[in-house]
PDB file of N, CA and C in Angstrom:
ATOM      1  N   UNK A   1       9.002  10.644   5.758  1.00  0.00           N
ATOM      2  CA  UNK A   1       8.589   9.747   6.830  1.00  0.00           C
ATOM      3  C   UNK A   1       9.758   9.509   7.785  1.00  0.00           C
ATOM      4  N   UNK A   2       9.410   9.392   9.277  1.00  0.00           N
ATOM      5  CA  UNK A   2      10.640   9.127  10.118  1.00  0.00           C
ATOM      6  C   UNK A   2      10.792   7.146  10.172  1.00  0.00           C
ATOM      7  N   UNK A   3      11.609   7.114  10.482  1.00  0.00           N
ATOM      8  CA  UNK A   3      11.544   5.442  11.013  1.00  0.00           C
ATOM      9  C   UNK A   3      10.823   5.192  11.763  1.00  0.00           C
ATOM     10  N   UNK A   4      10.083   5.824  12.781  1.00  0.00           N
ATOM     11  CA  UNK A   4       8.866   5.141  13.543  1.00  0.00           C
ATOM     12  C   UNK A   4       7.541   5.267  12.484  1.00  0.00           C
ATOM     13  N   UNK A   5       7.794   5.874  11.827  1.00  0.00           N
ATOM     14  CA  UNK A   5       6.448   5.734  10.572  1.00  0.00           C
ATOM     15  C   UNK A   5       6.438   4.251   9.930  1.00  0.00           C
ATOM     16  N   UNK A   6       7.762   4.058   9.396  1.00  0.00           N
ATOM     17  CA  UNK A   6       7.994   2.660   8.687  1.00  0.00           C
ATOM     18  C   UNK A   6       7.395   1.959   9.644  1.00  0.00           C
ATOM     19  N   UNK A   7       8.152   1.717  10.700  1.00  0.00           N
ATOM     20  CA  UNK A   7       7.709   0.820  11.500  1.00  0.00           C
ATOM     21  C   UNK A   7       6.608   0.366  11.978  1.00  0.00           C
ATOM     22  N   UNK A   8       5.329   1.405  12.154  1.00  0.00           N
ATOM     23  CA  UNK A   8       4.093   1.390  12.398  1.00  0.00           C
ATOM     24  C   UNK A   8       3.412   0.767  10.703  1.00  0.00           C
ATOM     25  N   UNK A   9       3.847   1.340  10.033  1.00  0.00           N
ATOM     26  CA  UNK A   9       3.504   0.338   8.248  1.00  0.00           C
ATOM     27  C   UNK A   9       3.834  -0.675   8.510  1.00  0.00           C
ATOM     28  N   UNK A  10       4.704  -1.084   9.019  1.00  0.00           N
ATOM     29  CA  UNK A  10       5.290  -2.690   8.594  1.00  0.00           C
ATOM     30  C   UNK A  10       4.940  -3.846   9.515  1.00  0.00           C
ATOM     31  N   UNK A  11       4.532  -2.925  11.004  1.00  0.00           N
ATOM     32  CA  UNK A  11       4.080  -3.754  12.270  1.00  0.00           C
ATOM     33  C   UNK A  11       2.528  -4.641  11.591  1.00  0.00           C
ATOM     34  N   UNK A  12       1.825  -4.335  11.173  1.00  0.00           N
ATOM     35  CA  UNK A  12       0.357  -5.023  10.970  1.00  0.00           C
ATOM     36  C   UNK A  12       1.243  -6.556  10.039  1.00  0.00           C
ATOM     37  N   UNK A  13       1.974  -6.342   9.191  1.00  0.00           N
ATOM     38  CA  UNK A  13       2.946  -7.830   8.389  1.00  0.00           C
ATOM     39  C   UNK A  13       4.041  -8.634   8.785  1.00  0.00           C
ATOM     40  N   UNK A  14       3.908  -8.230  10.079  1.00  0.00           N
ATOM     41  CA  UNK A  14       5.382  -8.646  10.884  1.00  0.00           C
ATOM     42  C   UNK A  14       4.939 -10.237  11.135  1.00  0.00           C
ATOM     43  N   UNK A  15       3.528 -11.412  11.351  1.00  0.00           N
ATOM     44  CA  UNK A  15       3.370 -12.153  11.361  1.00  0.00           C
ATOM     45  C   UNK A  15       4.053 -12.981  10.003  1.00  0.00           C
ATOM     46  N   UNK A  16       3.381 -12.253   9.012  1.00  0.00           N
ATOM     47  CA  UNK A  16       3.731 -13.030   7.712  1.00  0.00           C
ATOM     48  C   UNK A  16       4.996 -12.720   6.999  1.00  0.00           C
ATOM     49  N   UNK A  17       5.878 -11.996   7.289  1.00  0.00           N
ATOM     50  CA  UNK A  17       7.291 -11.732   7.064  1.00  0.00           C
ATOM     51  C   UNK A  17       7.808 -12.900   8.031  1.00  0.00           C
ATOM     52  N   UNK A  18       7.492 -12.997   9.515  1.00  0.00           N
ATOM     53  CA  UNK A  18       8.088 -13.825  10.226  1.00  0.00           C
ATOM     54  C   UNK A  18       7.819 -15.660   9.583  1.00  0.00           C
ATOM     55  N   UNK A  19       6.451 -15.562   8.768  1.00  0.00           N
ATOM     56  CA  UNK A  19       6.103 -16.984   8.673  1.00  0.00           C
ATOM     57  C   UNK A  19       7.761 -16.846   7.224  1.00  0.00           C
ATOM     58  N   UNK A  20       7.551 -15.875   6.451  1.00  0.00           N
ATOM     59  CA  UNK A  20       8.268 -16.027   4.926  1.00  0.00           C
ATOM     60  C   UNK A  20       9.436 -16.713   5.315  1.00  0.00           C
ATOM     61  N   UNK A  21      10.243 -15.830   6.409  1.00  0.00           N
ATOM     62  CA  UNK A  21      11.883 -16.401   6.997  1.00  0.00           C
ATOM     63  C   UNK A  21      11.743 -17.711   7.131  1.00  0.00           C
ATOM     64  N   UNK A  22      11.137 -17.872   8.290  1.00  0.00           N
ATOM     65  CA  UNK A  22      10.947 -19.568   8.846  1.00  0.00           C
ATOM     66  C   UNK A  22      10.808 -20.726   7.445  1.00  0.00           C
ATOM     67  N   UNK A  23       9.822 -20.133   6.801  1.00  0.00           N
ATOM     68  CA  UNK A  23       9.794 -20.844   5.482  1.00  0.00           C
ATOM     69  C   UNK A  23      10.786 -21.200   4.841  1.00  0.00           C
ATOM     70  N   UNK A  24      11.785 -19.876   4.975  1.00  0.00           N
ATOM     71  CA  UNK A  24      13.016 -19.897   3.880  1.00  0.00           C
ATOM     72  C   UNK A  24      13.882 -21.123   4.633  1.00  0.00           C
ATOM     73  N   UNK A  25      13.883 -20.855   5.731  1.00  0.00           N
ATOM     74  CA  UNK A  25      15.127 -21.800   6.921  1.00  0.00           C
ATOM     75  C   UNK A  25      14.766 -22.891   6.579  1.00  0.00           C
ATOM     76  N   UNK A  26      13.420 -23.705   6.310  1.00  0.00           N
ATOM     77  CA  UNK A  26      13.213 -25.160   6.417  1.00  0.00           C
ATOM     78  C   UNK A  26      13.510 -25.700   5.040  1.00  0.00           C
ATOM     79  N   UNK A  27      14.240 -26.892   5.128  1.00  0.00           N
ATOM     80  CA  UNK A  27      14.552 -27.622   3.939  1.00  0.00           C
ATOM     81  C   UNK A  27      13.744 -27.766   3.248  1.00  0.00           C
ATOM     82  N   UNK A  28      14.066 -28.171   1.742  1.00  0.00           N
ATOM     83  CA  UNK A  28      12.671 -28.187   0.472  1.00  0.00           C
ATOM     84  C   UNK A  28      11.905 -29.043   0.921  1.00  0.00           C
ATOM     85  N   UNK A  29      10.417 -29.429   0.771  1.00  0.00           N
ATOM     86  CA  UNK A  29       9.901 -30.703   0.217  1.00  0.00           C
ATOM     87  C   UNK A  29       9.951 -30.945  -1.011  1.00  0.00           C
ATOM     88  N   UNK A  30       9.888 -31.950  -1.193  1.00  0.00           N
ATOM     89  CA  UNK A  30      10.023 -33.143  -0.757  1.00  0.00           C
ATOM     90  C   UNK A  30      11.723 -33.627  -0.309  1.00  0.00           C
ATOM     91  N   UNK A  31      11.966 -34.242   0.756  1.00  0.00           N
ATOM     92  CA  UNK A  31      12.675 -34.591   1.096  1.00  0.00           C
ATOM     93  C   UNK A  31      13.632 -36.180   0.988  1.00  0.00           C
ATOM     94  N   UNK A  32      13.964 -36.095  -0.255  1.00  0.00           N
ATOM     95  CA  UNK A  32      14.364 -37.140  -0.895  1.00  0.00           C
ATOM     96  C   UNK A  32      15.920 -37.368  -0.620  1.00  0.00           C
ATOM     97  N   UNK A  33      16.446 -38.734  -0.766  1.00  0.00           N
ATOM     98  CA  UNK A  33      17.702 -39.019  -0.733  1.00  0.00           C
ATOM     99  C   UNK A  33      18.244 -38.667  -1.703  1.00  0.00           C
ATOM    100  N   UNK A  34      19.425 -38.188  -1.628  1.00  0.00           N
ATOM    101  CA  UNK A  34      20.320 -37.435  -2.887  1.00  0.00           C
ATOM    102  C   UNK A  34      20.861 -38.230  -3.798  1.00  0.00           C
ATOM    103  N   UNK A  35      20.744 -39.875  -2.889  1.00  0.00           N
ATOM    104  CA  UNK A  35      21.449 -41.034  -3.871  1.00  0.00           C
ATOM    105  C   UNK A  35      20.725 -42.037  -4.567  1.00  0.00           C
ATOM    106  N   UNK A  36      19.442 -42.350  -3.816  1.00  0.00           N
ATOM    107  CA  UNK A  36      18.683 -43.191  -4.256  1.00  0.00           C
ATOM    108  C   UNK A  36      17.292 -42.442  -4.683  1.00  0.00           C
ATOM    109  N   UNK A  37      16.785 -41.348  -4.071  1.00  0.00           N
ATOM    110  CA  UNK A  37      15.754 -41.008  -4.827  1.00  0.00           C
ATOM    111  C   UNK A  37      14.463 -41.144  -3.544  1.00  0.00           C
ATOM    112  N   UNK A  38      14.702 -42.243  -2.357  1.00  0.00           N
ATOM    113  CA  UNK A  38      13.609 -42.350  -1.858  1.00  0.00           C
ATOM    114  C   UNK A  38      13.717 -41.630  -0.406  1.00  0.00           C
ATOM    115  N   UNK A  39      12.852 -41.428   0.325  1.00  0.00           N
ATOM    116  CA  UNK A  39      12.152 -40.624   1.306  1.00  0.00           C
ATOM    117  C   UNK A  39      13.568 -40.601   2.317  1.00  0.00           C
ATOM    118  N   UNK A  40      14.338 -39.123   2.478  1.00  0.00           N
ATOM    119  CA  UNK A  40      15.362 -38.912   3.572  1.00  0.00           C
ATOM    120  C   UNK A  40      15.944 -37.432   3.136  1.00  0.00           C
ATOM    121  N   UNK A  41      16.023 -36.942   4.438  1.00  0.00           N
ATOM    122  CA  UNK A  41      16.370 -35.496   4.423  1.00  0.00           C
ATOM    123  C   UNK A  41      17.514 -35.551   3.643  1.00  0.00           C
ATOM    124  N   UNK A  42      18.788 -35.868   3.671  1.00  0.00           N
ATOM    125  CA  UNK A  42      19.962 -35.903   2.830  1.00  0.00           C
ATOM    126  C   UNK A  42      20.348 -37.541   2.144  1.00  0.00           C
ATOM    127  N   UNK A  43      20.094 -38.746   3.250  1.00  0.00           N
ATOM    128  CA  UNK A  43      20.308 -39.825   2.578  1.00  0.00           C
ATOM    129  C   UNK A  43      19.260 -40.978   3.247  1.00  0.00           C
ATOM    130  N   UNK A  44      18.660 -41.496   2.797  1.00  0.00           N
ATOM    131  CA  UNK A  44      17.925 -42.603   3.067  1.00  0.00           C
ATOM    132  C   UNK A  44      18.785 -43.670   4.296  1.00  0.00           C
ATOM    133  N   UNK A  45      17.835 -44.200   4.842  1.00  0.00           N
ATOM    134  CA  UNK A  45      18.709 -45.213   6.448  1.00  0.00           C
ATOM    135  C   UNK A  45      19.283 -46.100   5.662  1.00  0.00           C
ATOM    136  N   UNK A  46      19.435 -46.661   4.114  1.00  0.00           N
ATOM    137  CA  UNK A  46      20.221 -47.409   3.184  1.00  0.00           C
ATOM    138  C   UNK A  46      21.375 -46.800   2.769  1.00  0.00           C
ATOM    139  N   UNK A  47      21.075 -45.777   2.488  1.00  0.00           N
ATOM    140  CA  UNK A  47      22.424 -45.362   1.789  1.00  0.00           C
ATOM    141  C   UNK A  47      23.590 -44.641   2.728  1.00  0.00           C
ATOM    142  N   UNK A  48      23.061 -44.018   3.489  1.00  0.00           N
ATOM    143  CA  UNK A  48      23.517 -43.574   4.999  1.00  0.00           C
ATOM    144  C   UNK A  48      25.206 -43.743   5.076  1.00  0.00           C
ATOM    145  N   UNK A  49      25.528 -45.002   5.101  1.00  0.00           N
ATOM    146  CA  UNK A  49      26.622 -45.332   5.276  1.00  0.00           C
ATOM    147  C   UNK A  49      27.929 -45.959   3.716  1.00  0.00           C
ATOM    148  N   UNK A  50      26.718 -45.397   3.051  1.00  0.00           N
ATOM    149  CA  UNK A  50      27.723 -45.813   1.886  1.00  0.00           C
ATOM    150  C   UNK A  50      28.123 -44.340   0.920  1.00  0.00           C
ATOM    151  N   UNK A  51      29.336 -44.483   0.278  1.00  0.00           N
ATOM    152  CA  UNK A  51      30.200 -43.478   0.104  1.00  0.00           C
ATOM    153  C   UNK A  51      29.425 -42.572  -1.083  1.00  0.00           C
TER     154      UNK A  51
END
């Protein structure tokens, strides 16, 4: 097969390869505080400022 062969295979999945990446990039859910446990991407608006 040449590389424009691959490419014509792989073009019809190029939506759902593109969704897989994007998927990978976005942080886990649930998005919990690392210190307290409750709802925040890395730290809750409480814990925020404490060490």
């Amino acid at each position: 097969q040449t590389q424009n062969d691959y490419i014509c295979e792989w073009l019809p999945h190029k939506e759902e390869f593109m969704r897989v990446l994007l998927e990978l990039e976005a942080p886990p859910d649930p998005r919990n505080c690392i210190s307290c446990g409750t709802d925040g991407l890395y730290r809750c608006t409480d814990c925020l400022h404490q060490p």
